[in-house]
Protein backbone atom coordinates (compact mmCIF):
# COMPACT_ATOMS: atom_id res chain seq x y z
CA UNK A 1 0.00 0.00 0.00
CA UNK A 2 1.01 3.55 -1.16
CA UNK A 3 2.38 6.17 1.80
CA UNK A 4 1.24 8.93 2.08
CA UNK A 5 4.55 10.27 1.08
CA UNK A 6 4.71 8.47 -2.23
CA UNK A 7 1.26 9.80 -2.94
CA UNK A 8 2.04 13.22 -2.34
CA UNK A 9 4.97 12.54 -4.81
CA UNK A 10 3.41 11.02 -8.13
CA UNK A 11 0.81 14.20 -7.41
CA UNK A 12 3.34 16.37 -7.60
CA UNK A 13 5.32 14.27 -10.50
CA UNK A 14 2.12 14.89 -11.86
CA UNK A 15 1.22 18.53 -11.85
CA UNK A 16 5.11 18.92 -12.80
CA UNK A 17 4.77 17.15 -15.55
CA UNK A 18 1.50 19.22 -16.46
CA UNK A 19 3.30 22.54 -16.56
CA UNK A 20 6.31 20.93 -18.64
CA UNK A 21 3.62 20.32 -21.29
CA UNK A 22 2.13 23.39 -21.21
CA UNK A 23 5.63 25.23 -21.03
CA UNK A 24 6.55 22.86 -24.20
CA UNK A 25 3.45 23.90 -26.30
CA UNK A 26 3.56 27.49 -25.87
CA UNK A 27 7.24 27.65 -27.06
CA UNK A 28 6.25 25.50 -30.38
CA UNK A 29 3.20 27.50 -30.86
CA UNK A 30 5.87 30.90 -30.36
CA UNK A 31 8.10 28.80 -32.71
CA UNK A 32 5.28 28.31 -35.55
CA UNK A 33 4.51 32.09 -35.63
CA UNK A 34 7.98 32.85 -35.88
CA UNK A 35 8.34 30.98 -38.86
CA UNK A 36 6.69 33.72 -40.30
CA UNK A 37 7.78 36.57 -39.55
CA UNK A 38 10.18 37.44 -42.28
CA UNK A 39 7.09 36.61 -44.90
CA UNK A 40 5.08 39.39 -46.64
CA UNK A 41 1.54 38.05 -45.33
CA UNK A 42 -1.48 39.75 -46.12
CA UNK A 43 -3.09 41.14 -43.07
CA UNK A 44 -6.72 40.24 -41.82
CA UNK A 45 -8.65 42.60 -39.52
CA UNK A 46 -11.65 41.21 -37.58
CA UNK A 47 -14.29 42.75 -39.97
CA UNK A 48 -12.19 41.29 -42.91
CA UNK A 49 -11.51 37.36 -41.35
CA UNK A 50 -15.49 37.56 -40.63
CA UNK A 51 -16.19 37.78 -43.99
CA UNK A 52 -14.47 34.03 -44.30
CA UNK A 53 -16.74 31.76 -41.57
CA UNK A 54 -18.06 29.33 -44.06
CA UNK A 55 -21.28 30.43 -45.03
CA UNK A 56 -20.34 31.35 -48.40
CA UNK A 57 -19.08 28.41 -49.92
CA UNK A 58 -17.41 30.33 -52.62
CA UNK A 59 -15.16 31.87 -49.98
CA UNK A 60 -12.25 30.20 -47.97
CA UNK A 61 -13.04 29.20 -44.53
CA UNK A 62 -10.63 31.24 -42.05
CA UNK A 63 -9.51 31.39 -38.51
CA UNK A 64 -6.82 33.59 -36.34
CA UNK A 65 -4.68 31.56 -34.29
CA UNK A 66 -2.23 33.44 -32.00
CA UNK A 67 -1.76 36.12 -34.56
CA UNK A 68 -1.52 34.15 -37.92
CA UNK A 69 -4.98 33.49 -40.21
CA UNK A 70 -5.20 29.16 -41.01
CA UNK A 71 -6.82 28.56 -44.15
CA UNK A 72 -9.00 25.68 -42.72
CA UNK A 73 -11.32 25.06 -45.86
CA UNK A 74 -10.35 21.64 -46.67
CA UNK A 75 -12.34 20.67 -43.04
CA UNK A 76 -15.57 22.59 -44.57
CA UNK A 77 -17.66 19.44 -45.23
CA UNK A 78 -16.66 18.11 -41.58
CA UNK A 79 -16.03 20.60 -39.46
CA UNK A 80 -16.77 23.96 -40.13
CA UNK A 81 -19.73 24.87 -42.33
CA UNK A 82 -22.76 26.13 -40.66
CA UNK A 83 -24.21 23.24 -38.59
CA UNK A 84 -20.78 21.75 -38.13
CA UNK A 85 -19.10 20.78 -34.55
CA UNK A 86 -16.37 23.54 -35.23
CA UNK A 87 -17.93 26.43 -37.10
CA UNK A 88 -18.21 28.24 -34.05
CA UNK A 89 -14.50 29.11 -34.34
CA UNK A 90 -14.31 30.13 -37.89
CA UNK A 91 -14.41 33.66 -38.92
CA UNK A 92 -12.50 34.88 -35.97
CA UNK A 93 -9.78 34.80 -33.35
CA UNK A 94 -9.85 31.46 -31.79
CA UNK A 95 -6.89 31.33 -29.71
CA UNK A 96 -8.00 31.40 -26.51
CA UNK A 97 -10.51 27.97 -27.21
CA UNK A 98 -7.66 26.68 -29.55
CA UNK A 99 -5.44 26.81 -26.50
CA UNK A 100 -7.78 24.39 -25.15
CA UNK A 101 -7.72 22.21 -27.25
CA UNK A 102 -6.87 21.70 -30.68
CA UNK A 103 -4.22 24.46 -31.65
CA UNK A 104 -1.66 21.68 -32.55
CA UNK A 105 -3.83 19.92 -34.90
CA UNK A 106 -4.31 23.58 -36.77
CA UNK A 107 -0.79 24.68 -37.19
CA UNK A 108 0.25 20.79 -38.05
CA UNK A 109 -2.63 20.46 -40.79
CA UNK A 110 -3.83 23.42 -42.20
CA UNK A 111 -1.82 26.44 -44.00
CA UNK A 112 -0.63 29.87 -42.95
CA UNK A 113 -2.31 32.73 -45.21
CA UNK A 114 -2.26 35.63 -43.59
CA UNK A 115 -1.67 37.55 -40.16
CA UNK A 116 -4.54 38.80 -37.74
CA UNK A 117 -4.90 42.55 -36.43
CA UNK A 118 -7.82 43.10 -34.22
């Protein structure tokens, strides 16, 4: 049977290894947007990315993640159309529920077309 002590350890193990993770994703998410900072991007207000939130389907389906705009239409059908699980985060800055989950899985599969300004 466990100690208290060892208990108290793997918890803290634990919550250690939490903020290692956390520490690791923010510096490859600073990484990714660094990648671009030499490149002539155009630049996407938040009137102008709102214009792209799938419900024109002759438009591109957009989304701001920590300052760079993800061309995300290829995950229309799926996604982010209107009706769609994700469409709530199209069309606009979704960092902060990206950071939740799923920012990884934007800058690893979809492209980098532009940079966000509020």
């Amino acid at each position: 049977m466990a100690t208290k002590r060892t208990i108290l350890i793997i918890i803290i193990f634990g919550i250690l290894l939490g903020i290692g993770d956390l520490m690791i994703l923010k510096y490859l998410l600073h990484k990714q947007a660094g990648r671009y900072m030499n490149i002539e991007l155009p630049i996407y207000t938040t009137e102008q990315i709102a214009r792209y939130d799938g419900s024109d389907s002759a438009k591109p389906v957009l989304l701001a993640l920590d300052g760079l705009v993800y061309d995300v239409s290829s995950g229309r059908e799926d996604f982010y159309n209107p009706g769609q699980s994700y469409h709530y985060l199209v069309g606009k800055d979704s960092s902060a529920a990206l950071h939740v989950f799923g920012a990884k899985i934007i800058t690893d599969k979809y492209r980098v077309v532009g940079r966000y300004q509020p």
